[in-house]
C-alpha atoms as a PDB file:
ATOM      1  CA  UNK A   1      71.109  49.226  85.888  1.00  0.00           C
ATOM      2  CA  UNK A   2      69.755  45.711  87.036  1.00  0.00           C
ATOM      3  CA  UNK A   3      67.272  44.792  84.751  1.00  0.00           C
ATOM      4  CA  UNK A   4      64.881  41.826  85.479  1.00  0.00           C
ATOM      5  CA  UNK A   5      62.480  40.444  83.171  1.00  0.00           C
ATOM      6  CA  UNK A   6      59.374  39.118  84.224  1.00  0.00           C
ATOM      7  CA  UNK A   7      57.169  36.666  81.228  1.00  0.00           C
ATOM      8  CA  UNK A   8      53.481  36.089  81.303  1.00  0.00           C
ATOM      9  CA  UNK A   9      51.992  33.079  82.915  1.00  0.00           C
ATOM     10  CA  UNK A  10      52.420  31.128  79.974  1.00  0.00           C
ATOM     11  CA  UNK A  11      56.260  29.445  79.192  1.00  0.00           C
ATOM     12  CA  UNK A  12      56.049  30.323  75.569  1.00  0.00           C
ATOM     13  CA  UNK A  13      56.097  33.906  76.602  1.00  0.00           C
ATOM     14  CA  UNK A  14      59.968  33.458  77.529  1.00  0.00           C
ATOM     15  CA  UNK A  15      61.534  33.979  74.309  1.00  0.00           C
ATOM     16  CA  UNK A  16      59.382  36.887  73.780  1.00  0.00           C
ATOM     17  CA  UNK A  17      60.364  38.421  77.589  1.00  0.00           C
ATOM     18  CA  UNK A  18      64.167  37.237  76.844  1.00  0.00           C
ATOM     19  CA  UNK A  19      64.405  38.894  73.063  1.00  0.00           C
ATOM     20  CA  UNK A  20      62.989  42.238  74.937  1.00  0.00           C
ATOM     21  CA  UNK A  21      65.305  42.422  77.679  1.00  0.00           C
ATOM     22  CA  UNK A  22      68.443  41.499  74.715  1.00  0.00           C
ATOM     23  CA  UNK A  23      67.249  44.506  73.230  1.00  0.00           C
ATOM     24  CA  UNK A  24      67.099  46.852  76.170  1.00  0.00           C
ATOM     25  CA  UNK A  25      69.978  45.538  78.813  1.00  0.00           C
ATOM     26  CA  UNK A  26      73.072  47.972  78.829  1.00  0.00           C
ATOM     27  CA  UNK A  27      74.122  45.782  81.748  1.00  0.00           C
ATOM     28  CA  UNK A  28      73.535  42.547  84.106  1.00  0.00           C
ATOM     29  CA  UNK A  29      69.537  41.563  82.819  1.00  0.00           C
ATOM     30  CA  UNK A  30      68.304  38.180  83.366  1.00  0.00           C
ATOM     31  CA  UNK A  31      64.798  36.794  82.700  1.00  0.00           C
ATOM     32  CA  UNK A  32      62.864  34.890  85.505  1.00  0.00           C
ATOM     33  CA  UNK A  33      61.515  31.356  84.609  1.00  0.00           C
ATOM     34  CA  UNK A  34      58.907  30.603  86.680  1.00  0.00           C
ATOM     35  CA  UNK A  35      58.607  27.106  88.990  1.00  0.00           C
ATOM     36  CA  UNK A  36      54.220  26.961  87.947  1.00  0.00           C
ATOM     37  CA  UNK A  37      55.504  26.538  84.570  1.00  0.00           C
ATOM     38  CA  UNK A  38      55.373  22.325  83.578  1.00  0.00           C
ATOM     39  CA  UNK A  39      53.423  19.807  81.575  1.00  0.00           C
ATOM     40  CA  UNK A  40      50.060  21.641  82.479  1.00  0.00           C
ATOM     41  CA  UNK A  41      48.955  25.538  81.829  1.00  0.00           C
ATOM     42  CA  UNK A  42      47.579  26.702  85.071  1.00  0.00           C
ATOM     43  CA  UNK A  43      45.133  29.320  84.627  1.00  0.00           C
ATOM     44  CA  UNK A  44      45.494  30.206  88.405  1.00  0.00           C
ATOM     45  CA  UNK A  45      49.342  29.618  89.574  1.00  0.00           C
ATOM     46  CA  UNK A  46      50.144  30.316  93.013  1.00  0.00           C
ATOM     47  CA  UNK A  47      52.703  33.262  92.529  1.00  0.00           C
ATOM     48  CA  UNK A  48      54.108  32.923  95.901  1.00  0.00           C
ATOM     49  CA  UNK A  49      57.523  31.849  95.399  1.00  0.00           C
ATOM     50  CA  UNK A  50      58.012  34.411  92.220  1.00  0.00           C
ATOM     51  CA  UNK A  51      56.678  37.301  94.495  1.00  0.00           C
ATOM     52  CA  UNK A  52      59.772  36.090  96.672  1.00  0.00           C
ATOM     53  CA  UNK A  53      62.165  35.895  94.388  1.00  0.00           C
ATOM     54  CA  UNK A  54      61.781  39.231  93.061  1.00  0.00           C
ATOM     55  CA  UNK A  55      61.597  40.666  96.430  1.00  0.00           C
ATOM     56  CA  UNK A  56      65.180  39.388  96.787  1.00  0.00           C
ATOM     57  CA  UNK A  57      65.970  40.260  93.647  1.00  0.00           C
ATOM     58  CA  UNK A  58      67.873  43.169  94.164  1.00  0.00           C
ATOM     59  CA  UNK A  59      66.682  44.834  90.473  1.00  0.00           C
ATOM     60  CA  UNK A  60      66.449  48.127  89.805  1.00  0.00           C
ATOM     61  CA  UNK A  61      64.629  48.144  86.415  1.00  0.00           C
ATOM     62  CA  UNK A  62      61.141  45.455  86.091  1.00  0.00           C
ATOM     63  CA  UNK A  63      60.290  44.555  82.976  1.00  0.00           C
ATOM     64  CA  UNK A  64      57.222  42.661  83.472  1.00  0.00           C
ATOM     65  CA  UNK A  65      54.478  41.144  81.035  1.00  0.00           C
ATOM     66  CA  UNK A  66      50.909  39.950  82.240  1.00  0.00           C
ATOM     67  CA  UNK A  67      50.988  38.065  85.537  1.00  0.00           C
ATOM     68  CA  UNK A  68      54.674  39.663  85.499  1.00  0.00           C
ATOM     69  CA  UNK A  69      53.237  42.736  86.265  1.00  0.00           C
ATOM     70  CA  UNK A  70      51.058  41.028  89.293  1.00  0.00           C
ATOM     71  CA  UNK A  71      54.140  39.327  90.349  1.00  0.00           C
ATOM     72  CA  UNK A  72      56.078  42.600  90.694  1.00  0.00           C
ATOM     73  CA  UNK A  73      53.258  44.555  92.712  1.00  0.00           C
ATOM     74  CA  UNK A  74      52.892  41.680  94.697  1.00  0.00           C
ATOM     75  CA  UNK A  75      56.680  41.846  95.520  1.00  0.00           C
ATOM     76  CA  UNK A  76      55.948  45.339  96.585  1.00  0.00           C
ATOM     77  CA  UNK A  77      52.908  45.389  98.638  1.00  0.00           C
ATOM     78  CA  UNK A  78      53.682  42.163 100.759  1.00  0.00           C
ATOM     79  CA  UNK A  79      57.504  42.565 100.737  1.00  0.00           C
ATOM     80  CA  UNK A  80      58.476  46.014 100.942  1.00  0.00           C
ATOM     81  CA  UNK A  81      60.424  45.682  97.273  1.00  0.00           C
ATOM     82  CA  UNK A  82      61.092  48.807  95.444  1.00  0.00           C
ATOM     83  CA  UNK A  83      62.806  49.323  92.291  1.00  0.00           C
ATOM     84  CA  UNK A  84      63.616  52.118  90.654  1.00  0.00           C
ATOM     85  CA  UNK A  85      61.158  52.126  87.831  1.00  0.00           C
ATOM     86  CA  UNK A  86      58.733  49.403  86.143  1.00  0.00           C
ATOM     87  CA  UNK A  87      57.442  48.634  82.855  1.00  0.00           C
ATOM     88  CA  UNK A  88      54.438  47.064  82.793  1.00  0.00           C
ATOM     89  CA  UNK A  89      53.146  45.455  79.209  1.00  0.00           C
ATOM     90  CA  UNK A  90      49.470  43.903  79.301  1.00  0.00           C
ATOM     91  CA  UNK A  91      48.400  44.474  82.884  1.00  0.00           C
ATOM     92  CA  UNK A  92      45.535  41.945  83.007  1.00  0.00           C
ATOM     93  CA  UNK A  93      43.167  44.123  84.423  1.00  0.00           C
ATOM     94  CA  UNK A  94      40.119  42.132  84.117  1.00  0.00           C
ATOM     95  CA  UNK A  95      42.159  39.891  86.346  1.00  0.00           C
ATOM     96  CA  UNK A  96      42.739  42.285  89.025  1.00  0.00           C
ATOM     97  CA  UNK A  97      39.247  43.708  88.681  1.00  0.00           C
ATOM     98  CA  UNK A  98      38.033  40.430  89.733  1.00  0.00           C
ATOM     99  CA  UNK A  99      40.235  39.851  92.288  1.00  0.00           C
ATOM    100  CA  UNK A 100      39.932  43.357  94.264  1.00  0.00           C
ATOM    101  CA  UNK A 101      43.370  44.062  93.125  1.00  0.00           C
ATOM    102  CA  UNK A 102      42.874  47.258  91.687  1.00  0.00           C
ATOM    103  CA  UNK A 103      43.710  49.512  94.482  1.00  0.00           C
ATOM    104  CA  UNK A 104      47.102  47.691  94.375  1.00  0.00           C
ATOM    105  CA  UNK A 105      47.487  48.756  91.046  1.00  0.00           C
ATOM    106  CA  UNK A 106      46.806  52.452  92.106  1.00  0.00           C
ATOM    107  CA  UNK A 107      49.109  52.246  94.309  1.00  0.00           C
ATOM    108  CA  UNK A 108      51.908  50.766  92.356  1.00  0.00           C
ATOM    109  CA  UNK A 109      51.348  53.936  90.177  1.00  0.00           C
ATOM    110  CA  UNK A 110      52.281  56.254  93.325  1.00  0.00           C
ATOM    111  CA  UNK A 111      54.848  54.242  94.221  1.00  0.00           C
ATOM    112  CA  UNK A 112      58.097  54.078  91.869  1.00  0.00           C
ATOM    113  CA  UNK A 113      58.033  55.248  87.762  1.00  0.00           C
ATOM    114  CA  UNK A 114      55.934  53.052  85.971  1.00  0.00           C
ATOM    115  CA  UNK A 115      55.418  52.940  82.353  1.00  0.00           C
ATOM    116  CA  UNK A 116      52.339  50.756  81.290  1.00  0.00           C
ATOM    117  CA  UNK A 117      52.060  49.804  78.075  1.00  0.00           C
ATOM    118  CA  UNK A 118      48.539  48.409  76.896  1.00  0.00           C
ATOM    119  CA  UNK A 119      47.040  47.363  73.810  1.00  0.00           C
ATOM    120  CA  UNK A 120      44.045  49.813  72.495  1.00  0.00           C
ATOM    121  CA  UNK A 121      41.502  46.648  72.923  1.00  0.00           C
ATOM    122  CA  UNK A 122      43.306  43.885  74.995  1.00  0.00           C
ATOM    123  CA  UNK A 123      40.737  41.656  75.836  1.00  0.00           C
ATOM    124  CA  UNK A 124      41.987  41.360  79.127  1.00  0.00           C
ATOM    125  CA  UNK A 125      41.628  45.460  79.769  1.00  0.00           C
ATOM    126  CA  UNK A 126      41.997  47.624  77.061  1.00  0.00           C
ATOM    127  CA  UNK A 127      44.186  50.758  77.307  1.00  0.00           C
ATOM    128  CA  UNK A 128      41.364  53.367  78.014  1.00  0.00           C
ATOM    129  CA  UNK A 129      40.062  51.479  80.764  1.00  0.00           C
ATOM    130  CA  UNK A 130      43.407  50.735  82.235  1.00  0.00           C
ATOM    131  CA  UNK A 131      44.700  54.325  82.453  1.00  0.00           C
ATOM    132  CA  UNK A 132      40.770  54.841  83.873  1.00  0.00           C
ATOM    133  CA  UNK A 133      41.954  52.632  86.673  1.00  0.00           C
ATOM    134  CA  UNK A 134      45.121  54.108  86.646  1.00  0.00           C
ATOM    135  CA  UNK A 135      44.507  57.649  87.049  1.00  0.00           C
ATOM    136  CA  UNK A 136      46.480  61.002  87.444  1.00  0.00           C
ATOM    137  CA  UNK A 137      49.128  59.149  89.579  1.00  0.00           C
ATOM    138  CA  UNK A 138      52.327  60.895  89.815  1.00  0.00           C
ATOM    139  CA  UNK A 139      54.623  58.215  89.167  1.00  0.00           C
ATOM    140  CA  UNK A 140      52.550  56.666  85.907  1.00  0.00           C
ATOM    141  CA  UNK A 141      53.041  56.975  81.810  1.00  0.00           C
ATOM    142  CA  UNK A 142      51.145  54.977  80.077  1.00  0.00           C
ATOM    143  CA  UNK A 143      51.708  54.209  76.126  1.00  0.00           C
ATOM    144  CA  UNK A 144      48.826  52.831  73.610  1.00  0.00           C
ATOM    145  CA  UNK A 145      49.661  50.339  71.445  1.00  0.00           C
ATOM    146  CA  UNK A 146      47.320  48.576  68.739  1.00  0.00           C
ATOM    147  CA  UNK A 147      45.949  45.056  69.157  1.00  0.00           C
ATOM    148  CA  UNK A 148      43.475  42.776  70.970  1.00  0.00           C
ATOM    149  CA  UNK A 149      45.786  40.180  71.155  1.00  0.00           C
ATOM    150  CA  UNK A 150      47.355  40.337  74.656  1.00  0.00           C
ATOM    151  CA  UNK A 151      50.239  39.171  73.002  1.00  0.00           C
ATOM    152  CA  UNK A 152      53.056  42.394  72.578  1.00  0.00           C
ATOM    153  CA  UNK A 153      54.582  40.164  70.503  1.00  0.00           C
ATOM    154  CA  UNK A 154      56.533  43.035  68.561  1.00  0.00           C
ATOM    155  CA  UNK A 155      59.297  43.418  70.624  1.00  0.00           C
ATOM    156  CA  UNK A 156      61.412  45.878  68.701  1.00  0.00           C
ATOM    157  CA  UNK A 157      58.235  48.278  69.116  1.00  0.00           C
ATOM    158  CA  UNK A 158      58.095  47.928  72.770  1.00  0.00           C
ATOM    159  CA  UNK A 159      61.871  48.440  72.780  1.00  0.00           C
ATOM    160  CA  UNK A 160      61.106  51.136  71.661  1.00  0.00           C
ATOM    161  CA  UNK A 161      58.777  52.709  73.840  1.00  0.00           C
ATOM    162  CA  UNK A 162      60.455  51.569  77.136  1.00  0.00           C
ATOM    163  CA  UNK A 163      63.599  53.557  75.550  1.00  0.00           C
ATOM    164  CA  UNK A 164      61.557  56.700  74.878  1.00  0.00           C
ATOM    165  CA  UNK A 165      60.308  56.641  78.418  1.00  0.00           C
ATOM    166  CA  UNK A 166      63.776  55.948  80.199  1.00  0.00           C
ATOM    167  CA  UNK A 167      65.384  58.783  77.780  1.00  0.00           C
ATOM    168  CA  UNK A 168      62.708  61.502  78.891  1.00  0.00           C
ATOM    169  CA  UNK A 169      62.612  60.084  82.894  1.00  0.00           C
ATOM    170  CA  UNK A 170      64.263  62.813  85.238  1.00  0.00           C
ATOM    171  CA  UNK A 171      67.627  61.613  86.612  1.00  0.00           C
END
């Protein structure tokens, strides 16, 4: 399976993404660096060209962290990109809350398997509100993990998780 790995918006969130994907990739898995990444940490990067790139991707497996997980939907909605499932870790809901992007979100949980893994208090949307926004969608598991942190910095435990959820996933 075709694994892609999508960071967070910061570049210091690449090791982290590349260490994960290591541990889960059974075959071709590379990690997307992302052109807004230089000198400067934009708060607000225009995602444009990543939305593209994963669009053309060809993956069949997202592993996507933060304004990964944006980047991936984004693919979706505007491009027509489907994979065959997606794991989203820290979905920045207070993000997409302010940016009317939670029906996108709703939809991305009808649209292919996705497991979304969320800190119990992220400070960016903590789990109970995300699976709130969630819902009963078909397609959606969603996993608890501790911490306010936003970082998912234990990557053996998410390793974890994603390979509990892609062991009990119907064929």
């Amino acid at each position: 399976m075709r694994l892609l790995g999508l960071p967070g918006r910061k570049a210091s969130t690449l090791t982290q993404m590349t260490d994960l994907v290591e541990r889960l990739a059974g075959g071709q898995a590379a990690v997307r660096s992302y052109g807004f990444w230089g000198g400067a940490d934009v708060p607000d990067p225009d995602v444009g060209p990543e939305v593209l790139a994963v669009a053309d991707s060809g993956a069949e497996l997202l592993v996507c962290k933060s304004i990964g997980t944006l980047i991936a939907m984004l693919a979706r909605e505007r491009h027509g990109f489907i994979a065959k499932s997606y794991v989203f870790i820290g979905s920045p809901l207070r993000r997409f809350e302010a940016e009317g992007l939670t029906d996108i979100l709703r939809r991305q949980a009808h649209a292919a398997p996705t497991l979304f893994i969320q800190q119990t208090a992220d400070f960016n949307g903590a789990y109970a509100d995300l699976a709130a926004a969630v819902g009963a969608a078909p397609f959606a598991t969603m996993a608890e993990v501790p911490g306010d942190d936003h970082l998912y910095s234990d990557t053996m435990r998410l390793a974890q998780i994603i390979e509990a959820w892609r062991a009990s996933a119907p064929a």
